[in-house]
N, C-alpha and C. Protein backbone atom coordinates (compact mmCIF):
# COMPACT_ATOMS: atom_id res chain seq x y z
N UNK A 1 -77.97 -79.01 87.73
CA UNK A 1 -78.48 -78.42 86.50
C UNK A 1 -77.32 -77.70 85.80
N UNK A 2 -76.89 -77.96 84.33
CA UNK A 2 -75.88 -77.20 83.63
C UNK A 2 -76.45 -75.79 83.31
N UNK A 3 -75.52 -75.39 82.67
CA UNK A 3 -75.90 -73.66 82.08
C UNK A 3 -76.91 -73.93 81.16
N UNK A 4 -76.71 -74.60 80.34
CA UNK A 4 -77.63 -74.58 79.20
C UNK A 4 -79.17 -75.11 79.62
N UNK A 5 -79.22 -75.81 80.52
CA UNK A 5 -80.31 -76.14 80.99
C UNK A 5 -81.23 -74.56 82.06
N UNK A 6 -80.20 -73.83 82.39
CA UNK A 6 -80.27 -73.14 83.12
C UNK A 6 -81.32 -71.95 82.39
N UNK A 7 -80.26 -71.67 81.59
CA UNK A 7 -80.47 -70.41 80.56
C UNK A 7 -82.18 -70.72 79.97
N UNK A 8 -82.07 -72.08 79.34
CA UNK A 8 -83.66 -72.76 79.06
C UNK A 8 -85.01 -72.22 79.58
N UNK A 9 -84.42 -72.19 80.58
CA UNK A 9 -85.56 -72.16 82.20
C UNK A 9 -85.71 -70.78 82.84
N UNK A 10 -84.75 -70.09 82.23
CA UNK A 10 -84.59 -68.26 82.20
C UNK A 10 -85.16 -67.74 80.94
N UNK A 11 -84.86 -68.10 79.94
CA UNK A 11 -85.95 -67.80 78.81
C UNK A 11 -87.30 -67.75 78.71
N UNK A 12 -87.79 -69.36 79.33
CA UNK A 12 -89.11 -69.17 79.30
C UNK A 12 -89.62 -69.23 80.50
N UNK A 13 -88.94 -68.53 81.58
CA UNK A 13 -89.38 -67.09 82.29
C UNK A 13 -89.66 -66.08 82.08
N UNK A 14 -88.87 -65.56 81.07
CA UNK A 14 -88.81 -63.89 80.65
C UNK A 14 -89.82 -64.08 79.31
N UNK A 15 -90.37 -65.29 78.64
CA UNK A 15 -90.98 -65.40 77.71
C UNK A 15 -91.82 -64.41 77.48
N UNK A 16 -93.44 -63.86 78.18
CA UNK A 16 -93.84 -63.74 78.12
C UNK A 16 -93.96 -62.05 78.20
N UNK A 17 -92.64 -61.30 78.79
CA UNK A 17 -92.35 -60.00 78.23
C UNK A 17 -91.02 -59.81 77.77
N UNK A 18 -90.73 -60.56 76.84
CA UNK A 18 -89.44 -60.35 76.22
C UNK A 18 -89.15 -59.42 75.57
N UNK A 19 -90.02 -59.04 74.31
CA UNK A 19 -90.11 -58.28 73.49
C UNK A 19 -90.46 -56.91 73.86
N UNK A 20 -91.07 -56.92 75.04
CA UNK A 20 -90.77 -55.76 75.81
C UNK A 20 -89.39 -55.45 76.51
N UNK A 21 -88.88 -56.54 76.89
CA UNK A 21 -87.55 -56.12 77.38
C UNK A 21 -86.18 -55.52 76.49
N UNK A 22 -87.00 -55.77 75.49
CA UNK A 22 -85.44 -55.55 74.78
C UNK A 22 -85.38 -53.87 73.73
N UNK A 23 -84.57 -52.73 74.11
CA UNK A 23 -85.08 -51.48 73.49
C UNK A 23 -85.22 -51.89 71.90
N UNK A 24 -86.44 -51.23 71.56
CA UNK A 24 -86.61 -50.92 69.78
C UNK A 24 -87.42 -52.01 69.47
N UNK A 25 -87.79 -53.41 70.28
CA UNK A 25 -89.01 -54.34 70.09
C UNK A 25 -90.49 -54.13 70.64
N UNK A 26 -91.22 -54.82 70.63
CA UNK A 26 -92.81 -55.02 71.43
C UNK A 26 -93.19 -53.76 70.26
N UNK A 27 -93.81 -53.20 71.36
CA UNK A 27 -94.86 -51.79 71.01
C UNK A 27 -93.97 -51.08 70.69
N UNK A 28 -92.73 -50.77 71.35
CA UNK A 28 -92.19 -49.48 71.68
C UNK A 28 -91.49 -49.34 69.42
N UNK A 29 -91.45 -50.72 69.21
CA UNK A 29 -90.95 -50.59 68.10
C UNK A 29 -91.77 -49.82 66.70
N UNK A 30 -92.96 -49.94 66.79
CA UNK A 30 -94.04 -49.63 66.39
C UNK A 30 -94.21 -48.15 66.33
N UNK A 31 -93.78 -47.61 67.39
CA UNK A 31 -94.27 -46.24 67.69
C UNK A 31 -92.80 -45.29 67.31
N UNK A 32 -93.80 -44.23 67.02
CA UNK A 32 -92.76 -43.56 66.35
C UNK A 32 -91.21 -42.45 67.60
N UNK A 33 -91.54 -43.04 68.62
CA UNK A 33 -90.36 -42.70 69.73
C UNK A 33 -89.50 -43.49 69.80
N UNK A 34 -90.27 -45.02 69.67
CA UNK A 34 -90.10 -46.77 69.70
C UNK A 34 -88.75 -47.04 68.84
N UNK A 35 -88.03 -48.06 69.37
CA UNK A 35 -86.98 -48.43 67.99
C UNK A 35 -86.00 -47.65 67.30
N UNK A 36 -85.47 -46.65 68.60
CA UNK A 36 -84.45 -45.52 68.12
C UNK A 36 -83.01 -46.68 68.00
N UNK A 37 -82.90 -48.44 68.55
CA UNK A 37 -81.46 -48.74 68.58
C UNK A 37 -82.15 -49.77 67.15
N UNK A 38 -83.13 -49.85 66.45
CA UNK A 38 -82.82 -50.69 65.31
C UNK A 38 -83.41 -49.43 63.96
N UNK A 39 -83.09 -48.39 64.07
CA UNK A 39 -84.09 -47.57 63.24
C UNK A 39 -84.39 -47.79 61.40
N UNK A 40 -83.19 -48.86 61.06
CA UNK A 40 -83.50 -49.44 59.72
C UNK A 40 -84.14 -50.70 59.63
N UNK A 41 -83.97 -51.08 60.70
CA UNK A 41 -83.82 -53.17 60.78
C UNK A 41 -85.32 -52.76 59.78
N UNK A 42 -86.58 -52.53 60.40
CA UNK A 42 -87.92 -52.96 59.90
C UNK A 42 -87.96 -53.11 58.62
N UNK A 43 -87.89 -51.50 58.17
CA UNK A 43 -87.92 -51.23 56.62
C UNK A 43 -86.80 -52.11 55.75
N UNK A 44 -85.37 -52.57 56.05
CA UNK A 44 -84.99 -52.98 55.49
C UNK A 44 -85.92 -54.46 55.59
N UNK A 45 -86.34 -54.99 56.41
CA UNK A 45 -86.87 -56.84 56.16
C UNK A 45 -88.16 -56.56 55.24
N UNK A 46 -88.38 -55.23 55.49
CA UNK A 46 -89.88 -55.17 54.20
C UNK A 46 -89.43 -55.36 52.94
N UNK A 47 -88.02 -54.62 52.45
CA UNK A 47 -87.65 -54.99 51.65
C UNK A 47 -87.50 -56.10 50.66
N UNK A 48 -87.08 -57.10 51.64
CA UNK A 48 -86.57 -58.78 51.07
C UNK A 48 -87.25 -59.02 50.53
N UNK A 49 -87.05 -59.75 49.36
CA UNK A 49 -88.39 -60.35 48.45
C UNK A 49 -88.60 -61.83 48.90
N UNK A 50 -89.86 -62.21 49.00
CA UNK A 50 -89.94 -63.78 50.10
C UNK A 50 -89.26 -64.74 49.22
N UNK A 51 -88.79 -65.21 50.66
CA UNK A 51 -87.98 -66.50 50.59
C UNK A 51 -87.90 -67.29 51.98
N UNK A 52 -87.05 -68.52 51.94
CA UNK A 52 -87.12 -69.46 52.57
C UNK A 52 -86.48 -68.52 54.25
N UNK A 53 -86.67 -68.13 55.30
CA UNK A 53 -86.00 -67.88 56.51
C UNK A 53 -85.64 -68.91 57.49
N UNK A 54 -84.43 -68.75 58.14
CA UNK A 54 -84.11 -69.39 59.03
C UNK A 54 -84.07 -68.90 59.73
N UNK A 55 -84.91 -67.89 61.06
CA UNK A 55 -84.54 -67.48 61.68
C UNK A 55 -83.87 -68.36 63.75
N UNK A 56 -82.66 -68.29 63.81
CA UNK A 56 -82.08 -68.76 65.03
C UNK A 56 -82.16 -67.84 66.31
N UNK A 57 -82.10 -68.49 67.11
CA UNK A 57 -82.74 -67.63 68.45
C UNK A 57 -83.70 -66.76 67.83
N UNK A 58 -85.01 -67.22 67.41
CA UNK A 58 -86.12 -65.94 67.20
C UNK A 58 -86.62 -65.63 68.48
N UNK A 59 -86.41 -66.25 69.81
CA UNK A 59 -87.14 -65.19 70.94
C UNK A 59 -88.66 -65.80 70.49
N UNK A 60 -89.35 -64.46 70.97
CA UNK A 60 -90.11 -64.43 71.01
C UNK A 60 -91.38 -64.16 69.48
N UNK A 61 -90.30 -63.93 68.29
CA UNK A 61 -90.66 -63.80 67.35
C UNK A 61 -91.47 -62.91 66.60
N UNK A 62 -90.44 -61.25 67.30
CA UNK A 62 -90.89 -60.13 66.93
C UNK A 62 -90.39 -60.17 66.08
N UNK A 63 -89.52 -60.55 64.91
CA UNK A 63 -88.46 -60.50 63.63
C UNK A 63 -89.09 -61.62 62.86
N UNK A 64 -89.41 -63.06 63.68
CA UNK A 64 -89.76 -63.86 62.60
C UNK A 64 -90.96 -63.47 61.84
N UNK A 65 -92.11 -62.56 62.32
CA UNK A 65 -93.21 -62.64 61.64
C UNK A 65 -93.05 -61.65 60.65
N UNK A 66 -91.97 -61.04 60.44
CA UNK A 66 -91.24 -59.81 59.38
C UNK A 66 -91.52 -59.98 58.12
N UNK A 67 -90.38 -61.01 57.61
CA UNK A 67 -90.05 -60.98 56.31
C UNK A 67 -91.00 -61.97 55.76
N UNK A 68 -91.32 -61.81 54.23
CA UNK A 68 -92.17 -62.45 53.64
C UNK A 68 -91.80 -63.72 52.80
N UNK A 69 -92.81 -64.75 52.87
CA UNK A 69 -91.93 -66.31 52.63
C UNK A 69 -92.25 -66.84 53.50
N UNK A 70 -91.80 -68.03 53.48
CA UNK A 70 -91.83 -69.14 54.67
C UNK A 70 -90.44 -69.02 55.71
N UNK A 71 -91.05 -68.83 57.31
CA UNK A 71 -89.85 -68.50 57.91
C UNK A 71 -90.02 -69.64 59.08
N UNK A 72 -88.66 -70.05 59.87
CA UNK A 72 -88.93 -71.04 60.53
C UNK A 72 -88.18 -70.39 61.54
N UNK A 73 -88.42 -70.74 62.41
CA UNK A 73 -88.10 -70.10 63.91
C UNK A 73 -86.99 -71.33 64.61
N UNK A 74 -86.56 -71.31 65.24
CA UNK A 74 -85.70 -71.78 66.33
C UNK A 74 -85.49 -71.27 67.58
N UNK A 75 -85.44 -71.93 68.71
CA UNK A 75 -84.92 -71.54 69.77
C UNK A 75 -85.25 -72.36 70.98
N UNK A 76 -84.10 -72.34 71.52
CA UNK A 76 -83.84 -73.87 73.13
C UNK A 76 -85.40 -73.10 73.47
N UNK A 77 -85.63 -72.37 73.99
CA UNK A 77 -86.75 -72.41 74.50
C UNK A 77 -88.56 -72.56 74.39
N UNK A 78 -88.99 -73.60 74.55
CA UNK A 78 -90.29 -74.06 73.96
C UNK A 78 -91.55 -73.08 74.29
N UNK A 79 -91.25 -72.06 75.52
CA UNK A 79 -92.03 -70.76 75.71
C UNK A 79 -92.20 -69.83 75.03
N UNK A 80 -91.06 -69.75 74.49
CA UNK A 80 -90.71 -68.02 73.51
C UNK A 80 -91.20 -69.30 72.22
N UNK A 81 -91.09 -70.29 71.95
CA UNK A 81 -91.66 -70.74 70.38
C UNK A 81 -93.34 -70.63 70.54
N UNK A 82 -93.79 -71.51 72.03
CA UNK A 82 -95.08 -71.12 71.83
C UNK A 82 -95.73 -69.62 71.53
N UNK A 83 -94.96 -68.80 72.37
CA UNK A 83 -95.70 -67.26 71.82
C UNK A 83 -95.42 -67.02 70.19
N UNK A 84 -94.03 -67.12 69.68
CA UNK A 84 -93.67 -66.86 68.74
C UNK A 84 -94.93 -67.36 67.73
N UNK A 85 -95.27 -68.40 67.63
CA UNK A 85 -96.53 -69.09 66.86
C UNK A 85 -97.53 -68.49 67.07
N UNK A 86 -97.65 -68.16 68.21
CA UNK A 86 -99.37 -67.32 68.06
C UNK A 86 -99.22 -66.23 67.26
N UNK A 87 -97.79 -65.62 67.46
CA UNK A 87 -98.07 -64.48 66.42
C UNK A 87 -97.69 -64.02 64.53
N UNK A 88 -97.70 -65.53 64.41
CA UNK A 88 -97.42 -66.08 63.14
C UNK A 88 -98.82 -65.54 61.88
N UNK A 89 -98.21 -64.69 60.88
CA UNK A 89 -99.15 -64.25 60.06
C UNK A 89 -100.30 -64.97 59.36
């Protein structure tokens, strides 16, 4: 098995609490303790006026369901896309 195949198969392992794993995503981002390492990211994507997104490596697709417009997700892993879609606006 190569790396890239590897990494694949480690992603959608961790799929299903990713967005918890990572500080300033999931819940924790939400809450007002939550999201002390992205403390502009949100408000600035409210900003954007909709348009076309590309988002690459979206994970689990706590960012893609952000900005307003049509956004398209990417990523090697077909776990983190399935969640990513369920939580599609």
């Amino acid at each position: 098995m190569d790396y890239h195949e590897r990494m694949r198969r480690y992603y959608d392992r961790l799929a299903p609490e990713y967005d918890d794993s990572i500080p300033g995503l999931g819940d924790k981002a939400e809450h007002p303790k939550g999201g002390e390492d992205m403390p502009d990211l949100l408000p600035a994507i409210s900003l954007v006026p909709p348009a076309r997104v590309l988002d690459v490596a979206c994970g689990a697709g706590f960012l893609t369901r952000r900005p307003a417009g049509e956004v398209v997700g990417l990523n090697r892993s077909e776990t983190m896309l399935e969640i990513a879609r369920k939580g599609v606006r």
